[in-house]
Protein backbone atom coordinates (compact mmCIF):
# COMPACT_ATOMS: atom_id res chain seq x y z
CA UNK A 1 -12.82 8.38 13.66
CA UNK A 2 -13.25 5.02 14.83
CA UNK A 3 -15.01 2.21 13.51
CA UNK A 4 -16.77 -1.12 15.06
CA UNK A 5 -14.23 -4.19 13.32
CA UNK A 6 -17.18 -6.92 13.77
CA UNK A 7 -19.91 -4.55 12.37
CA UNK A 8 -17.40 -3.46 9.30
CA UNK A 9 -16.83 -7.12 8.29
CA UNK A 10 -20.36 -8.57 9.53
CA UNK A 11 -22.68 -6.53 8.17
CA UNK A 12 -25.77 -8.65 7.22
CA UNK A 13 -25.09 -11.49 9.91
CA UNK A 14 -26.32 -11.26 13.62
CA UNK A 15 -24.05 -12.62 16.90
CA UNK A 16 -24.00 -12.18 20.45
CA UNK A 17 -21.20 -11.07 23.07
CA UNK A 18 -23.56 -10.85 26.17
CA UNK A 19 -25.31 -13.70 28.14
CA UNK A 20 -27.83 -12.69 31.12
CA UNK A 21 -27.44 -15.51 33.69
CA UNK A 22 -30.35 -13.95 35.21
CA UNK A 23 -33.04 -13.45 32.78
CA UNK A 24 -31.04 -15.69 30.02
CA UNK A 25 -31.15 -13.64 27.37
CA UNK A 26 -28.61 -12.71 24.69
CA UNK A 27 -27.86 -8.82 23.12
CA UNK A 28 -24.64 -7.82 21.54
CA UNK A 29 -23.35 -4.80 23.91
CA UNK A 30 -19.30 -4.73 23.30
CA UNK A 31 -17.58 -3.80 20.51
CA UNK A 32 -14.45 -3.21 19.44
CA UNK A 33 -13.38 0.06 18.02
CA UNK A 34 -10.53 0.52 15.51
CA UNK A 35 -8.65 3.03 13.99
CA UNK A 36 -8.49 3.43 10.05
CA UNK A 37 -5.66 1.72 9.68
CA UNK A 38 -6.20 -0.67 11.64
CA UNK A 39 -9.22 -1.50 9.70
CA UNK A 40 -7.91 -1.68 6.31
CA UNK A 41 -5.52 -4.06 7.22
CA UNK A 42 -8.37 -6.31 8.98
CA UNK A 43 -8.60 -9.49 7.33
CA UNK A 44 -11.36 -10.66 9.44
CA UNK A 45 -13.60 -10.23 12.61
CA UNK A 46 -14.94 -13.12 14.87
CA UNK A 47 -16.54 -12.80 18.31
CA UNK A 48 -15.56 -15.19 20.30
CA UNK A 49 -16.75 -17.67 23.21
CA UNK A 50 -17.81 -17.03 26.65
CA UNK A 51 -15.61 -18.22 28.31
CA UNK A 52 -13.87 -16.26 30.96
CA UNK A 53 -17.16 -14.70 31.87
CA UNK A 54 -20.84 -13.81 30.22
CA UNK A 55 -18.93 -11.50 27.73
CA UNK A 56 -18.02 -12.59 24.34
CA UNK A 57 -14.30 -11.44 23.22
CA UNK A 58 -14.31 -9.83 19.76
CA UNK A 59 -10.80 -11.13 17.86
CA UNK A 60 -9.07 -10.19 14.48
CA UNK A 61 -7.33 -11.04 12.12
CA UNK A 62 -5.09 -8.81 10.22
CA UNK A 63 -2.01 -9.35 7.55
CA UNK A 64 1.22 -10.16 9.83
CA UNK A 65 4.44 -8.35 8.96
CA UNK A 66 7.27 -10.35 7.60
CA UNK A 67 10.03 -11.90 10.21
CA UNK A 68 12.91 -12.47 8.48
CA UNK A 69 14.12 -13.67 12.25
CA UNK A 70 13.51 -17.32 13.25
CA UNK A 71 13.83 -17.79 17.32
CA UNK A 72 14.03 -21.15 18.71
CA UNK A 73 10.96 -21.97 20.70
CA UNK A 74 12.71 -22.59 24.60
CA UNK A 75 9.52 -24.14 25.59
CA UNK A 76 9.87 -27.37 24.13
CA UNK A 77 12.79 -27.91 26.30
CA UNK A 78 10.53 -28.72 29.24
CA UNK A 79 9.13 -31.56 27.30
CA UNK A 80 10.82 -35.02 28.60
CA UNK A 81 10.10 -36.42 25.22
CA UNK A 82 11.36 -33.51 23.20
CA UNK A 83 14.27 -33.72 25.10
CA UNK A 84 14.71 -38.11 24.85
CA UNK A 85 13.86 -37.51 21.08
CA UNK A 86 16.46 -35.10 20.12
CA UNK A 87 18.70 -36.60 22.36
CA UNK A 88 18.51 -39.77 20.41
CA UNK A 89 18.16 -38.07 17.20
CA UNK A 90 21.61 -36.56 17.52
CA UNK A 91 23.81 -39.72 17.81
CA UNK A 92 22.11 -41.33 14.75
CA UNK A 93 22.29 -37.99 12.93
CA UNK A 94 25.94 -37.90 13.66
CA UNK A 95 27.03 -41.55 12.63
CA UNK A 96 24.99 -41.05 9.35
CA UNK A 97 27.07 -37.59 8.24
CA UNK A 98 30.30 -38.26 9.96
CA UNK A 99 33.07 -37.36 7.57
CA UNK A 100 30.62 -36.23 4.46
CA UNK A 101 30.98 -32.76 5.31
CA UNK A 102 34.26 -30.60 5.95
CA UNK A 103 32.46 -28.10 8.37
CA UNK A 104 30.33 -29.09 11.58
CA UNK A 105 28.30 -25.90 11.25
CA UNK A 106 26.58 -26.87 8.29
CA UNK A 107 25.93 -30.91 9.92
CA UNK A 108 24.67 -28.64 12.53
CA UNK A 109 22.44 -26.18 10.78
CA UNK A 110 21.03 -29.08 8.53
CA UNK A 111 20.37 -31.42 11.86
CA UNK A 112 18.43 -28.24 13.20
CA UNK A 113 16.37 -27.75 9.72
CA UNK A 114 15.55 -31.31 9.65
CA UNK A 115 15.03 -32.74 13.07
CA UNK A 116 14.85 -29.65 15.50
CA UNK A 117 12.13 -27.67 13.35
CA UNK A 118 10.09 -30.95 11.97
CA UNK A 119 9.84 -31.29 15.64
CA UNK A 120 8.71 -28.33 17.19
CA UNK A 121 6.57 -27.75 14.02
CA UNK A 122 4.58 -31.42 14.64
CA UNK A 123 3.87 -29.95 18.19
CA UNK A 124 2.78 -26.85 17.30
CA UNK A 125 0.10 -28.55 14.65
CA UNK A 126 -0.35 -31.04 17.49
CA UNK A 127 -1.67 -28.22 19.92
CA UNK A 128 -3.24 -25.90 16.94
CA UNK A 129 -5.45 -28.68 15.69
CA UNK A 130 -6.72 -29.76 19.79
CA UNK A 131 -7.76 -26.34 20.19
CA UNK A 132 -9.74 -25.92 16.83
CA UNK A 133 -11.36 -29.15 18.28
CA UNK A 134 -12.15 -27.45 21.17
CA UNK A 135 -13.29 -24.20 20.16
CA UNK A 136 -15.52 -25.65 18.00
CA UNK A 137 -17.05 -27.87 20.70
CA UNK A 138 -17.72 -24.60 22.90
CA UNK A 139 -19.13 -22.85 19.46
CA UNK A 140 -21.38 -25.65 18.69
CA UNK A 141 -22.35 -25.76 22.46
CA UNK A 142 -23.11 -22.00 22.57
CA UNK A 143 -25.12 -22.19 19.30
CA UNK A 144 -27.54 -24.91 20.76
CA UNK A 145 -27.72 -22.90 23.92
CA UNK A 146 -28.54 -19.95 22.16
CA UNK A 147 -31.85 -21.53 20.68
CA UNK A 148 -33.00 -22.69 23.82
CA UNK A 149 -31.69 -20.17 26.51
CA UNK A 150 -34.02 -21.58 29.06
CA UNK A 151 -32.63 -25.47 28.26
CA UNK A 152 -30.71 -26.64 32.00
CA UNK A 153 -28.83 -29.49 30.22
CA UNK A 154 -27.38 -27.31 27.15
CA UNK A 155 -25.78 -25.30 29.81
CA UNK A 156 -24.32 -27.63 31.43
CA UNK A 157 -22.68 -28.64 28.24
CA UNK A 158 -21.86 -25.45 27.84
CA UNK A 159 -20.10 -25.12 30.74
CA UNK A 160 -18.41 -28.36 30.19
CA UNK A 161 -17.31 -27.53 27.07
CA UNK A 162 -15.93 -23.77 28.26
CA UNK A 163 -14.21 -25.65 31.71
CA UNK A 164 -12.10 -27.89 28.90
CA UNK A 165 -11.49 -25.40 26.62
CA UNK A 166 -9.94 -23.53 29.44
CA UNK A 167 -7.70 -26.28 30.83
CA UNK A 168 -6.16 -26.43 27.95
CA UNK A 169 -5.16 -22.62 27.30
CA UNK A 170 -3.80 -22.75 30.66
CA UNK A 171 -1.89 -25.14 30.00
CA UNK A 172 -0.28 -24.04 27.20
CA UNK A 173 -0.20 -20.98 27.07
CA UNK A 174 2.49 -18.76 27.74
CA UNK A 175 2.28 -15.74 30.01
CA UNK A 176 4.44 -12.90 29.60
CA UNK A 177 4.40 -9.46 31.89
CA UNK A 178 5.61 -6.03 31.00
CA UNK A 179 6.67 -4.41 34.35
CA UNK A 180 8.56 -1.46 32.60
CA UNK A 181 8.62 0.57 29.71
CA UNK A 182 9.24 3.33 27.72
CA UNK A 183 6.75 5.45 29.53
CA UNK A 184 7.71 9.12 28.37
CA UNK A 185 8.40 7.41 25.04
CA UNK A 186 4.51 5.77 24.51
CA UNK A 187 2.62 9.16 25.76
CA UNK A 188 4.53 11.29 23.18
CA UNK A 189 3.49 8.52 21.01
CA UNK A 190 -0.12 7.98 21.96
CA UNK A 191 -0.39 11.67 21.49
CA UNK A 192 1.19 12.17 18.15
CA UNK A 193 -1.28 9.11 17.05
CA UNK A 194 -4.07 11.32 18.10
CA UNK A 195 -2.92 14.05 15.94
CA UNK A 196 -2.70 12.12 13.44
CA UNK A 197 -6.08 10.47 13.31
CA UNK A 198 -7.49 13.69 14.12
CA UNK A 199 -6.90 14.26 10.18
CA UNK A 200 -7.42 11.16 8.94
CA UNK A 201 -10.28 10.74 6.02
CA UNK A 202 -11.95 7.26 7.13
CA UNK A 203 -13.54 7.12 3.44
CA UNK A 204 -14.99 8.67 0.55
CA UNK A 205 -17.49 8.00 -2.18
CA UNK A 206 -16.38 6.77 -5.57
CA UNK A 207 -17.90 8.33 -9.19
CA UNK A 208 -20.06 5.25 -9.15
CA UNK A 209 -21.48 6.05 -5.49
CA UNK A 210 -19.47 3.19 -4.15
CA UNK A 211 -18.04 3.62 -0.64
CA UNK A 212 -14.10 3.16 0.11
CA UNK A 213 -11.80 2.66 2.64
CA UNK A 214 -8.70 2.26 0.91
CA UNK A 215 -6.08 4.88 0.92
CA UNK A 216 -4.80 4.84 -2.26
CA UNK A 217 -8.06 5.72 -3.90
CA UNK A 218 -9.00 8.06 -1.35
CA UNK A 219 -5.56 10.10 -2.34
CA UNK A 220 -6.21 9.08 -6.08
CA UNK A 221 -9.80 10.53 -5.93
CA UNK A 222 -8.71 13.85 -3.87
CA UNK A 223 -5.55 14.33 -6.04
CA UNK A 224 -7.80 14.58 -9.18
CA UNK A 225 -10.85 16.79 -8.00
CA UNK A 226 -8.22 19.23 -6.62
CA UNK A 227 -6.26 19.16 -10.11
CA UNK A 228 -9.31 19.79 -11.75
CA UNK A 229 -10.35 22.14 -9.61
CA UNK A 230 -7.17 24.62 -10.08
CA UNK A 231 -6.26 23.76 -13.39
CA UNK A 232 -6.46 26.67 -15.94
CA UNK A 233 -8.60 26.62 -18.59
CA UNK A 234 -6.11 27.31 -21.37
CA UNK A 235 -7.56 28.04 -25.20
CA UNK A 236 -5.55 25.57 -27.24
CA UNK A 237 -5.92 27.36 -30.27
CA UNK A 238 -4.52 30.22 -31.73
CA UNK A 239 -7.86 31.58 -33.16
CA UNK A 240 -9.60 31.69 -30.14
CA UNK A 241 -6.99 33.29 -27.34
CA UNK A 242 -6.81 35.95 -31.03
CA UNK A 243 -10.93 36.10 -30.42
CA UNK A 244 -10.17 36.32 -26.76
CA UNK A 245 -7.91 39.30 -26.91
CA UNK A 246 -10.01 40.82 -29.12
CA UNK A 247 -12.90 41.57 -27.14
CA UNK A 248 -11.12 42.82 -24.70
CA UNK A 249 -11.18 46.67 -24.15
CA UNK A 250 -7.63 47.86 -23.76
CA UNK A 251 -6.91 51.33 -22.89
CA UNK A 252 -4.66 53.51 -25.46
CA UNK A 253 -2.70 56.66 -25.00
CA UNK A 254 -3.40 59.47 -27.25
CA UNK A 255 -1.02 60.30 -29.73
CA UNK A 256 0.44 63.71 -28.64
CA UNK A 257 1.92 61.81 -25.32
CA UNK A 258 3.93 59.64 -27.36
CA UNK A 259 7.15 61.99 -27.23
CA UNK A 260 6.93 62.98 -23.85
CA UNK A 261 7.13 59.08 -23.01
CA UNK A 262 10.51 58.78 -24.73
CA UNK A 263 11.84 61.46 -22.98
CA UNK A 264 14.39 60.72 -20.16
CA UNK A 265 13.35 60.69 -16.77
């Protein structure tokens, strides 16, 4: 099955992902569905602004697997200042080390962990922290608007607010397009996903009548109603299997068959 991310995270608050230009009203008509996995490892849900059009995107936020590999960013190499700063930073990182260290691949690796990546990180904060700002200009924007739908000058700011916000992502943001694949590979894959979430248990009540997602007590609770449920019941005691037996009707053979029994076959 599949499950509605904003609705399993948000589940007392109300938002919107739909504006009406024409009879200015707001309703909440996309969604986005999720598998079971993917919802377990959902962190959190946010709708977001309406921006590219009168629909709201819905975004989340899930736990990232480790990189252990660290990529320079090639990006900052358009930047003239970038560029003047390391540039500079290298001559005066040379004089400083020259003849402290036997091998120039550590004076380079340390010039890279010190000036290279304090760089590139500043920038990156730089650009992170203008489009918080942003974002939560267009959010504060879109929650006045919201109050008074009907209000001309709200949506103008709105708009403002949306046109900058824009801008900037433009700007900065970098485009990348798949024009071939593994296209055999991904169907076989799509296909075996669908078998597999065919199966899939998307949750199950606790003893306490709590509702969970998680997989390991979905397995823990399944593993131990099916152990109970074809366990034997064994008598522990001596006594009672003797009790047991006892009550049981067994068949004997009369005594004048006993020597034909021993008799060879």
């Amino acid at each position: 099955g599949h499950f509605d991310i904003w609705r399993s995270v948000h589940s007392q608050i109300r938002e919107h992902t739909f504006y009406s230009n024409t009879h200015k009203p707001y309703s909440r008509i996309d969604a986005l569905y999720v598998s079971h996995n993917v919802l377990i490892h959902t962190v959190h849900a946010k709708i977001g602004s309406f921006m590219l059009s009168d629909h709201a995107p819905v975004n989340r936020k899930f736990v990232p697997a480790l990189t252990l590999l660290k990529r320079f960013n090639n990006s900052v190499l358009w930047d003239m200042s970038f560029f003047d700063h390391i540039k500079d930073t290298i001559w005066f990182y040379s004089d400083i080390n020259k003849g402290l260290v036997q091998s120039q691949n550590v004076l380079w690796d340390a010039f890279k962990g010190g000036a290279i990546i304090s760089c590139t990180s500043n920038k990156k904060k730089q650009l992170s922290k203008r489009q918080d700002t942003l974002e939560d200009q267009l959010e504060t924007a879109e929650r006045a608007h919201t109050a008074a739908p009907q209000d001309g000058k709200l949506y103008i700011k709105l708009q403002q607010a949306c046109s900058e916000l824009q801008v900037f992502l433009d700007k900065n943001k970098e485009k990348v397009f798949f024009q071939s694949g593994d296209k055999a590979g991904a169907l076989l894959a799509y296909s075996l996903w669908n078998q597999e979430a065919a199966f899939v248990i998307p949750g199950i009540k606790t003893k306490h009548g709590d509702l969970t997602r998680d997989p390991n007590k979905i397995s823990a609770k399944l593993r131990n109603f099916y152990k109970g449920m074809y366990q034997s019941q064994r008598l522990s005691a001596t006594e009672a299997l003797a009790t047991f037996l006892q009550m049981i009707p067994l068949p004997q053979s009369p005594q004048k068959t006993g020597p034909k029994l021993d008799t060879p076959l």
